[in-house]
C-alpha atoms as a PDB file:
ATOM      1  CA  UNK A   1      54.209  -1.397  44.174  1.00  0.00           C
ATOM      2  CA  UNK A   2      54.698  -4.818  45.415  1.00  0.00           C
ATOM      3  CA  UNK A   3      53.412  -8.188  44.052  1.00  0.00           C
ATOM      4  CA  UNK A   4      50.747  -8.621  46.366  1.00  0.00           C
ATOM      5  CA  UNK A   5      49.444  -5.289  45.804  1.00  0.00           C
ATOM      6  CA  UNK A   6      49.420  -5.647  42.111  1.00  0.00           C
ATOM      7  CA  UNK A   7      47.383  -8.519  42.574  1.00  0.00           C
ATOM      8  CA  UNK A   8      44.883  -7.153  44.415  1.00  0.00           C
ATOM      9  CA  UNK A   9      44.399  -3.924  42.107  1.00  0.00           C
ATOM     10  CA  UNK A  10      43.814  -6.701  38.985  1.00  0.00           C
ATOM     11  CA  UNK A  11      41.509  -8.335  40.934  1.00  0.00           C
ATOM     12  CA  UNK A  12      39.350  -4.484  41.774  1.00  0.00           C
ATOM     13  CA  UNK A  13      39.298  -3.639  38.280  1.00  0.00           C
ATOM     14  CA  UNK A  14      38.216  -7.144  37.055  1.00  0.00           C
ATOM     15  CA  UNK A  15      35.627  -6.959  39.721  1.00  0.00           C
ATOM     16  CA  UNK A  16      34.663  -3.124  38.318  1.00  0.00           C
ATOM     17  CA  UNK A  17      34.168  -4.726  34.748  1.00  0.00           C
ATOM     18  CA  UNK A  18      32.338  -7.077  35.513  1.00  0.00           C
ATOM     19  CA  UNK A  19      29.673  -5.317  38.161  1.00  0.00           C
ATOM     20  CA  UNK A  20      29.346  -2.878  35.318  1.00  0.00           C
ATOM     21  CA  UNK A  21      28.083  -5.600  32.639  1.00  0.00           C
ATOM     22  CA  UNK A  22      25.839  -6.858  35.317  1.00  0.00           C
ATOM     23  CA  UNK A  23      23.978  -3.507  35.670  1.00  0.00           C
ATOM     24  CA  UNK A  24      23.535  -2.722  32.230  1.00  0.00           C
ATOM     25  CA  UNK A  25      23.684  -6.157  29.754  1.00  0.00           C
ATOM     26  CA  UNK A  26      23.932  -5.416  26.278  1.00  0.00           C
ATOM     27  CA  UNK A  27      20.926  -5.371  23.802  1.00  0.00           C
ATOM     28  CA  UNK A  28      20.761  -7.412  20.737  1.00  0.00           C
ATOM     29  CA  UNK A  29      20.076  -5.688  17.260  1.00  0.00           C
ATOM     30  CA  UNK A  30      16.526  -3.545  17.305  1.00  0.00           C
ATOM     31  CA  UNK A  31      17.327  -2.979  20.923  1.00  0.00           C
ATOM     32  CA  UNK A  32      15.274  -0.003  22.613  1.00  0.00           C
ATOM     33  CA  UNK A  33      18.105   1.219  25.107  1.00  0.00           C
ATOM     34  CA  UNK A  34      20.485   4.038  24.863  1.00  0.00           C
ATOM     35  CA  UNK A  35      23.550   1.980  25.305  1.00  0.00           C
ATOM     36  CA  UNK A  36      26.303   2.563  22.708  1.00  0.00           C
ATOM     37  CA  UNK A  37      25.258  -0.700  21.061  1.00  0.00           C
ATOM     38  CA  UNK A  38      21.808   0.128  20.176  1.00  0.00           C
ATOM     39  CA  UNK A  39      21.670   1.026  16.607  1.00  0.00           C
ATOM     40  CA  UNK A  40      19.591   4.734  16.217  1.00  0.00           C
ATOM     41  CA  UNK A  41      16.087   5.086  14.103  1.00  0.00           C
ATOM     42  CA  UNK A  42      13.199   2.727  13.885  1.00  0.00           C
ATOM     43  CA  UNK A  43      11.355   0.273  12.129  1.00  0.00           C
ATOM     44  CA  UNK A  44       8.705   0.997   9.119  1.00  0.00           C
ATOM     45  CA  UNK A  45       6.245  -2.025   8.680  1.00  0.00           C
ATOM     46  CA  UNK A  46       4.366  -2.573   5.790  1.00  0.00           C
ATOM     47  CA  UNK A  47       1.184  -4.660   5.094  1.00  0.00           C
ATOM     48  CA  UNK A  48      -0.500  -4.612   2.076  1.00  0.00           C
ATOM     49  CA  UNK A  49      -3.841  -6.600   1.242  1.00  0.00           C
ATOM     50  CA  UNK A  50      -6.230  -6.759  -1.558  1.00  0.00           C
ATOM     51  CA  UNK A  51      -9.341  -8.529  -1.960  1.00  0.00           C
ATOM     52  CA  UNK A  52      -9.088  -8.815  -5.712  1.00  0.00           C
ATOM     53  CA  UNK A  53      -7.545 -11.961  -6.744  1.00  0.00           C
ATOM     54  CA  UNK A  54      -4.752 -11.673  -8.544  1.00  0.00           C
ATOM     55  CA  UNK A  55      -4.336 -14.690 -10.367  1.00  0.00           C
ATOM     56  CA  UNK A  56      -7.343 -14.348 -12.649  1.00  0.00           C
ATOM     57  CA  UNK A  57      -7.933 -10.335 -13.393  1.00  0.00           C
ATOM     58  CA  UNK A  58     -11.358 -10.879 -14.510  1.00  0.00           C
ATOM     59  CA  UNK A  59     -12.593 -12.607 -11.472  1.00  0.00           C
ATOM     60  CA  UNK A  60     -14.442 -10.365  -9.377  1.00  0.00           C
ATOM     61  CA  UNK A  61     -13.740  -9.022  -6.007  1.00  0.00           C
ATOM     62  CA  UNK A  62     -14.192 -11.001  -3.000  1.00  0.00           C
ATOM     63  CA  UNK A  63     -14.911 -11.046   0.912  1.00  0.00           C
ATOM     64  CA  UNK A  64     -11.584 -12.562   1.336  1.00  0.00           C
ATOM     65  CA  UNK A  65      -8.186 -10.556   1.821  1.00  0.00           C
ATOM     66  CA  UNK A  66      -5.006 -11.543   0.452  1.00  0.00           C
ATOM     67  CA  UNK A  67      -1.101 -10.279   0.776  1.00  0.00           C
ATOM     68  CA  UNK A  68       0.010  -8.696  -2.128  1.00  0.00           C
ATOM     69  CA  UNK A  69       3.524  -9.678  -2.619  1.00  0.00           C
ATOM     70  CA  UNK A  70       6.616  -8.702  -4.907  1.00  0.00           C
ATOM     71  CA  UNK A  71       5.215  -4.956  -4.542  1.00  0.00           C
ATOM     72  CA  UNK A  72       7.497  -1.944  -4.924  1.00  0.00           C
ATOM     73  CA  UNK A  73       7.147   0.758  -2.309  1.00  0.00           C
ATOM     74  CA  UNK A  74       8.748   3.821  -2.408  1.00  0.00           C
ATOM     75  CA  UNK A  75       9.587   5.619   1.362  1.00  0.00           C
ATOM     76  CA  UNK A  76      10.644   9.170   0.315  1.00  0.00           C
ATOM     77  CA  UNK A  77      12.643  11.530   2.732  1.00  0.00           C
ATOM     78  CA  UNK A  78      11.533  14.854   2.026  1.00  0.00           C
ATOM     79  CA  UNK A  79      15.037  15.737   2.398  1.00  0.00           C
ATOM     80  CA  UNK A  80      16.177  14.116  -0.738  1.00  0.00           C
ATOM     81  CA  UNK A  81      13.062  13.129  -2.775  1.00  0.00           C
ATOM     82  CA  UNK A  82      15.276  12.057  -5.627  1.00  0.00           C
ATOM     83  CA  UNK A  83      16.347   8.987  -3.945  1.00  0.00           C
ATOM     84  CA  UNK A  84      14.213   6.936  -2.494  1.00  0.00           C
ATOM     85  CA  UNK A  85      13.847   3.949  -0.112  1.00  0.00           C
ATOM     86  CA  UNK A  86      13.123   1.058  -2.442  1.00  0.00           C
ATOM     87  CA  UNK A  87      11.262  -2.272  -0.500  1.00  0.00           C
ATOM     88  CA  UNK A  88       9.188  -4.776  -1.675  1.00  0.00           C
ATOM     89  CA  UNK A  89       6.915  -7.158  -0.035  1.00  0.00           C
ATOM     90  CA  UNK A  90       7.226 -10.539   0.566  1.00  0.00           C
ATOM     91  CA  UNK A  91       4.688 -13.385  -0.027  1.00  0.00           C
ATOM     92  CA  UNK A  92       2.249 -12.159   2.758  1.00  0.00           C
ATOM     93  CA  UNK A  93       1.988  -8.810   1.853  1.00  0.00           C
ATOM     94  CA  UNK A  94       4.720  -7.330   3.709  1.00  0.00           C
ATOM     95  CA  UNK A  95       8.441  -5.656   4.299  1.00  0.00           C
ATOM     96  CA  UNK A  96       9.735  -4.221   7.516  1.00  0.00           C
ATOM     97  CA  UNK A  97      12.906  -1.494   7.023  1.00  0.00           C
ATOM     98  CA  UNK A  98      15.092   0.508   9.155  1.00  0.00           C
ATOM     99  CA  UNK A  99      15.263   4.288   8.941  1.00  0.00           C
ATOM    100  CA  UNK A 100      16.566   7.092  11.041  1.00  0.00           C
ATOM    101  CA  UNK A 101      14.136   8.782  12.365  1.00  0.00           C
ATOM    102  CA  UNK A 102      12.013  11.388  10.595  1.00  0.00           C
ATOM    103  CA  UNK A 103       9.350  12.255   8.514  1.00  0.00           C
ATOM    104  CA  UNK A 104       8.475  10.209   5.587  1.00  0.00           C
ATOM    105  CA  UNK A 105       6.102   9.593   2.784  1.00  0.00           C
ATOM    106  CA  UNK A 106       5.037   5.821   1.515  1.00  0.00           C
ATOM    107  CA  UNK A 107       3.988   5.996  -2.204  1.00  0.00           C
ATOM    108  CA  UNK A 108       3.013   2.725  -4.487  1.00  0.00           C
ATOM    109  CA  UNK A 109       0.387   1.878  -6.918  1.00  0.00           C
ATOM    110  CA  UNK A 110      -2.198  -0.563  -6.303  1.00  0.00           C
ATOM    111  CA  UNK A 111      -5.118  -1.221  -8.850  1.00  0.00           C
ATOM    112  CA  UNK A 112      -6.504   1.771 -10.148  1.00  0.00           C
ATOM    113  CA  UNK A 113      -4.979   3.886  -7.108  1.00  0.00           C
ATOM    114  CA  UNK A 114      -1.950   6.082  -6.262  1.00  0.00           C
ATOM    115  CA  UNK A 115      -1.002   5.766  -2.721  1.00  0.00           C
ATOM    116  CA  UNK A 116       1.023   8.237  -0.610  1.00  0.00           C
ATOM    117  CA  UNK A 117       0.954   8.126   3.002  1.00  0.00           C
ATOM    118  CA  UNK A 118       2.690  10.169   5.362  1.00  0.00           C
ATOM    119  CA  UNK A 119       4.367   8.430   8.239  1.00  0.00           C
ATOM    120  CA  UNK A 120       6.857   9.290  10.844  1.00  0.00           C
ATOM    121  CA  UNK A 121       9.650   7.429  11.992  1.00  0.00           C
ATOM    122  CA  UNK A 122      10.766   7.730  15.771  1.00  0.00           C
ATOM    123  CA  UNK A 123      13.559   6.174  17.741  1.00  0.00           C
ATOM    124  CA  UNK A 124      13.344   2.932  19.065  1.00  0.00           C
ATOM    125  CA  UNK A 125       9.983   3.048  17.429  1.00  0.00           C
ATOM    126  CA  UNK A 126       8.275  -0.087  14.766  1.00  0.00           C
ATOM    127  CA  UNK A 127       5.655   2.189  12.994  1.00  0.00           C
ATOM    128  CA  UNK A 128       3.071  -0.102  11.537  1.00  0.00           C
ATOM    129  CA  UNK A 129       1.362   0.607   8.543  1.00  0.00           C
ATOM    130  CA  UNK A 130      -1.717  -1.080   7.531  1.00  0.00           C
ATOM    131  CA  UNK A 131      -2.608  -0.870   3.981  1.00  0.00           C
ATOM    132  CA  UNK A 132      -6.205  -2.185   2.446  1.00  0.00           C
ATOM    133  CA  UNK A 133      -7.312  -1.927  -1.113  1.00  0.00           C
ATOM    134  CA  UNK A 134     -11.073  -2.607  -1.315  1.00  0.00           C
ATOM    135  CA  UNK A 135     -12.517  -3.736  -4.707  1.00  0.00           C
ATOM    136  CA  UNK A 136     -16.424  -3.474  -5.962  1.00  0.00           C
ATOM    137  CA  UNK A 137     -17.740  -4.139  -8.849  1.00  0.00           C
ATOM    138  CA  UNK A 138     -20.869  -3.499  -9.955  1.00  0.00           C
ATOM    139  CA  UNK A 139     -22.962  -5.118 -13.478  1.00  0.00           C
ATOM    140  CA  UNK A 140     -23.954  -2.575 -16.208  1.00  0.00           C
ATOM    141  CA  UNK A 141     -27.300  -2.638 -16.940  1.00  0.00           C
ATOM    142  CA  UNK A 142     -27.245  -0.629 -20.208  1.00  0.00           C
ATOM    143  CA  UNK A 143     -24.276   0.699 -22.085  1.00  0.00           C
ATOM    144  CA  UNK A 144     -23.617   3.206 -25.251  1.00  0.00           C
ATOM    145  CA  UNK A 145     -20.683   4.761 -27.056  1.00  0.00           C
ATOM    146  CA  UNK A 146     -20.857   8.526 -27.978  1.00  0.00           C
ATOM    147  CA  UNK A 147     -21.283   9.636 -31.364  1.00  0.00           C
ATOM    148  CA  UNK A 148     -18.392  10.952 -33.131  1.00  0.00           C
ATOM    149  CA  UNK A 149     -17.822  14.511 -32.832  1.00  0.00           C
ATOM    150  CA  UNK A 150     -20.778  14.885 -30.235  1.00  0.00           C
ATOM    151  CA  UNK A 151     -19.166  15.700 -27.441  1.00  0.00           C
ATOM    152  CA  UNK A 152     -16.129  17.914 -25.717  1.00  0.00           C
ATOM    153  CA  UNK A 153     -14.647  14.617 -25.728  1.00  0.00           C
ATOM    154  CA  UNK A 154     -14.766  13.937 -29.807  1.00  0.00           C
ATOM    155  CA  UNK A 155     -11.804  11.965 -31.111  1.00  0.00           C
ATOM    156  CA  UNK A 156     -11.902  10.321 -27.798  1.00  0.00           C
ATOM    157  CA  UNK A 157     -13.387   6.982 -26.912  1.00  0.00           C
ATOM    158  CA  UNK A 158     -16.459   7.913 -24.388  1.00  0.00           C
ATOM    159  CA  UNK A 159     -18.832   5.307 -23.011  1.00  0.00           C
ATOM    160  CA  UNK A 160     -21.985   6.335 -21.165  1.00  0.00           C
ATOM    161  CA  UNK A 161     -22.617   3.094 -18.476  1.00  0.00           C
ATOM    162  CA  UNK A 162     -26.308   2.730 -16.469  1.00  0.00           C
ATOM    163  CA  UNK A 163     -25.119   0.770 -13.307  1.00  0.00           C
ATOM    164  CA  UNK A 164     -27.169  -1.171 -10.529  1.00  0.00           C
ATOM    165  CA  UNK A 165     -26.721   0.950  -7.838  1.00  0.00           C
ATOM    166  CA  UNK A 166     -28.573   2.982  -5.117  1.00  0.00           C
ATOM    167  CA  UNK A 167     -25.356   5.578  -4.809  1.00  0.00           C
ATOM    168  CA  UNK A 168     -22.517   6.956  -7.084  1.00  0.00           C
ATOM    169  CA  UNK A 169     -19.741   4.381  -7.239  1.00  0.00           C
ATOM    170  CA  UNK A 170     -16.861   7.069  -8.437  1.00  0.00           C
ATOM    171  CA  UNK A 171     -16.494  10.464  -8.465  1.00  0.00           C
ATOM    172  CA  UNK A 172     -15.225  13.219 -11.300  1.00  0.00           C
ATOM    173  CA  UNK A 173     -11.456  12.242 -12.243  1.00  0.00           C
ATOM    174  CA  UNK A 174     -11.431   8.896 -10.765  1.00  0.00           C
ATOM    175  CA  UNK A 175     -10.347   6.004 -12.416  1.00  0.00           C
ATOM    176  CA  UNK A 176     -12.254   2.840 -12.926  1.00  0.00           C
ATOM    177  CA  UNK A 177     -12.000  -0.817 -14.372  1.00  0.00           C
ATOM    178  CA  UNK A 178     -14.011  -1.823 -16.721  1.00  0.00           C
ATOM    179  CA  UNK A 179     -14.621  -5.518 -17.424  1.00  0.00           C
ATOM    180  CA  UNK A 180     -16.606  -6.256 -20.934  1.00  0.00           C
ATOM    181  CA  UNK A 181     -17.523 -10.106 -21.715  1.00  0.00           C
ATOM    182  CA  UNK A 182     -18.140 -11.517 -25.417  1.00  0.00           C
ATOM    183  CA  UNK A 183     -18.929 -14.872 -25.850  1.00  0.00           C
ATOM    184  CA  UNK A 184     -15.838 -16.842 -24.638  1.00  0.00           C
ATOM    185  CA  UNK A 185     -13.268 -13.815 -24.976  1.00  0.00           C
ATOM    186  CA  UNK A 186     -13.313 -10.679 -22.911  1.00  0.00           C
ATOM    187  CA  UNK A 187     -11.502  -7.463 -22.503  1.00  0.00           C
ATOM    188  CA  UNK A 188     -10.035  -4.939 -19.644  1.00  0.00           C
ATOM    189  CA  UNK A 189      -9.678  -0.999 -19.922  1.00  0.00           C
ATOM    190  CA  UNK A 190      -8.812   1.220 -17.290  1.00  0.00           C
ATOM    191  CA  UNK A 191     -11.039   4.647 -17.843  1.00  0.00           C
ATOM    192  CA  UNK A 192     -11.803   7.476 -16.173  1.00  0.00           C
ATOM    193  CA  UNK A 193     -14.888   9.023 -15.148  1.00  0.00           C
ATOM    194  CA  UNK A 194     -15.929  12.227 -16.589  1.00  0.00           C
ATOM    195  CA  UNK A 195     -19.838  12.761 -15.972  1.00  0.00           C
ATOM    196  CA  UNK A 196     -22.012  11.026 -13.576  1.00  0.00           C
ATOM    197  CA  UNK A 197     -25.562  11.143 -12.105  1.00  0.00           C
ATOM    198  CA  UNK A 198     -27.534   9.792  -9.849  1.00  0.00           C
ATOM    199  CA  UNK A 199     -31.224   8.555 -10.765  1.00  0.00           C
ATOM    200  CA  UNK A 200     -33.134   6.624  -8.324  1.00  0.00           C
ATOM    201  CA  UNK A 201     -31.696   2.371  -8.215  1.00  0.00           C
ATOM    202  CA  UNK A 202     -29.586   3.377 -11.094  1.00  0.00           C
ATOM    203  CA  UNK A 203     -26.350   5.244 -11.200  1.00  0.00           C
ATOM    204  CA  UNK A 204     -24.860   6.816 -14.581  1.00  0.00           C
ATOM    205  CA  UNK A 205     -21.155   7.527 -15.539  1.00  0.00           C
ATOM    206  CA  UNK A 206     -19.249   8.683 -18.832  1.00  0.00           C
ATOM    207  CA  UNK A 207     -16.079   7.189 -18.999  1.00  0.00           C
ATOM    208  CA  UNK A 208     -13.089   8.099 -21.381  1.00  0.00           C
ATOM    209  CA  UNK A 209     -11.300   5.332 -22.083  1.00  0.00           C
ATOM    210  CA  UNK A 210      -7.343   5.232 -23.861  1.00  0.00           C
ATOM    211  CA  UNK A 211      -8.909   2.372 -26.511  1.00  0.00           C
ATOM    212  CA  UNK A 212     -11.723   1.576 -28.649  1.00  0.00           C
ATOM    213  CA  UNK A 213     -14.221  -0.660 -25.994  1.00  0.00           C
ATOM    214  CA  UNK A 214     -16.763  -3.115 -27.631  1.00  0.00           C
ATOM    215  CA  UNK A 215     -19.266  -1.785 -25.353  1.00  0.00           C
ATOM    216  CA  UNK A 216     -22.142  -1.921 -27.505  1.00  0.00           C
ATOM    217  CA  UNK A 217     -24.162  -5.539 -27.831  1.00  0.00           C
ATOM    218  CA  UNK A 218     -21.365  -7.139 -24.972  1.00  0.00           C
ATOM    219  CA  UNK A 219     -23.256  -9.859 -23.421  1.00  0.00           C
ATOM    220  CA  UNK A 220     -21.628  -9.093 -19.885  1.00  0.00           C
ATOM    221  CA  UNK A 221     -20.122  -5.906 -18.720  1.00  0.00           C
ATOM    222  CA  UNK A 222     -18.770  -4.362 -15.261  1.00  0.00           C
ATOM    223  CA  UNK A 223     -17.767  -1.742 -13.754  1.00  0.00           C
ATOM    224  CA  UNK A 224     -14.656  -2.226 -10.564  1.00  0.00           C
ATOM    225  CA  UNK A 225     -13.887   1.374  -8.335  1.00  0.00           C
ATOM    226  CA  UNK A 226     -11.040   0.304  -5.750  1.00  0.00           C
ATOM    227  CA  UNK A 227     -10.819   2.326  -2.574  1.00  0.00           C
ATOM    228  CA  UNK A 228      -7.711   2.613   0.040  1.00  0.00           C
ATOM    229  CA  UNK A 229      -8.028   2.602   2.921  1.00  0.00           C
ATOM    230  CA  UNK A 230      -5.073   2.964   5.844  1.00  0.00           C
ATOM    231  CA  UNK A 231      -4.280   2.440   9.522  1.00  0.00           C
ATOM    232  CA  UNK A 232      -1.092   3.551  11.303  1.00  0.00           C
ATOM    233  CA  UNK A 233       0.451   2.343  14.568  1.00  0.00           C
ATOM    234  CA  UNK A 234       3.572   2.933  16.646  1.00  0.00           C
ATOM    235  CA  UNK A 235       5.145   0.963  18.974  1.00  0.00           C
ATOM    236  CA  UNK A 236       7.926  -0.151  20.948  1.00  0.00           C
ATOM    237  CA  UNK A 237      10.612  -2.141  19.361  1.00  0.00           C
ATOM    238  CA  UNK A 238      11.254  -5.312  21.121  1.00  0.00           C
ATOM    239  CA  UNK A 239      14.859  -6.738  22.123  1.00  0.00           C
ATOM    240  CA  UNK A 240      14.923  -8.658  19.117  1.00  0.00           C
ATOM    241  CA  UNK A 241      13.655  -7.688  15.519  1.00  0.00           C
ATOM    242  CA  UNK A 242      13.264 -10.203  12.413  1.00  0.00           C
ATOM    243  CA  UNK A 243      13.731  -8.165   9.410  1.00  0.00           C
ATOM    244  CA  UNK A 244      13.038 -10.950   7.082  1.00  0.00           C
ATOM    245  CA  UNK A 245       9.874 -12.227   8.404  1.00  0.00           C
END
């Protein structure tokens, strides 16, 4: 081959190379394309918000919604439950994550509640998950303990609470907050509700609580049932994906 014609094949297969980048440009990282490039899986997305404020435990629930941060999530594969995903959430509330794609399950604990939410990753795919814990509390208008021995529940602490309300607040098994005021001091039990009826305005539950609760004489008491609530969305990843925002 002589000079000239070496010349002129370099110059075809420089003009090949570059035609080709032309027709398909690269994708940066979180791409959507198939190119070789593009990294496989999707993105999980995260937001968790609360309108119990969390600096002062005893203040009640609000209208306002805030980003819990610093939470642990766990994303399980169901392939290998014994190791999961680990995350946490930043100071608004959330974490994004990349996983291959699949089924998965979203656990944490928020208040009073377990959470576990099925989700499933596809390729290409951010999944958005939209997490809202919902506080209420509602004042006791009349509160006993049980005498000892007087109930299935004896050598347990039982509290029988008359609430303001014109429905049940919790149902059998479910875990409450109770909030008991005296004088400048004030106490916090989780319990969990055992009994409860519904009489006109006023709704009645029997609570078992871990500890002895100062329930009787208290010159303010509550009651707080969280509820979860969730919303899931998929879609496209764009060219570009923050994973720390």
């Amino acid at each position: 081959m002589t000079v000239s014609a070496l010349v002129i094949a370099s110059f075809l297969v420089v003009l090949v190379v570059n035609s080709s980048s032309l027709v398909s440009p690269p994708l940066a990282a979180g791409g959507n394309g198939n190119g070789p490039g593009t990294p496989q899986g999707g993105i999980l997305r995260v937001t968790l918000r609360t309108n119990q404020p969390k600096g002062d435990a005893f203040s009640p629930p609000n209208r306002d919604f805030y980003g819990v941060s610093g939470k642990p999530i766990d994303v399980v594969n169901p392939t290998d439950i014994t190791d999961p995903t680990l995350i946490f959430t930043d100071a608004n509330g959330m974490v994004l994550t990349r996983l291959s794609a699949g089924p998965y399950t979203v656990q944490l604990d928020e208040e009073t509640l377990h959470i576990s939410i099925p989700v499933t990753i596809t390729d290409g795919d951010e999944t958005r998950l939209n997490i809202v814990v919902t506080g209420t509390q509602y004042p006791v208008s009349y509160s006993e303990t049980s005498a000892t021995g007087s109930s299935p529940y004896a050598g347990e602490n039982v509290v029988y609470l008359q609430l303001r309300s014109s429905h049940t607040v919790a149902g059998l098994n479910s875990t409450v907050v109770l909030k008991v005021a005296s004088g400048a001091t004030g106490e916090m039990v989780n319990g969990t509700v055992v009994g409860s009826q519904q009489s006109g305005q006023a709704s009645w539950l029997q609570v078992v609580t871990p500890g002895a609760l100062e329930a009787n004489g208290a010159s303010g008491m509550a009651v707080v049932v969280f509820d979860g609530t969730d919303t899931i969305d998929t879609q496209p990843i764009g060219t570009v994906v923050d994973l720390t925002s």
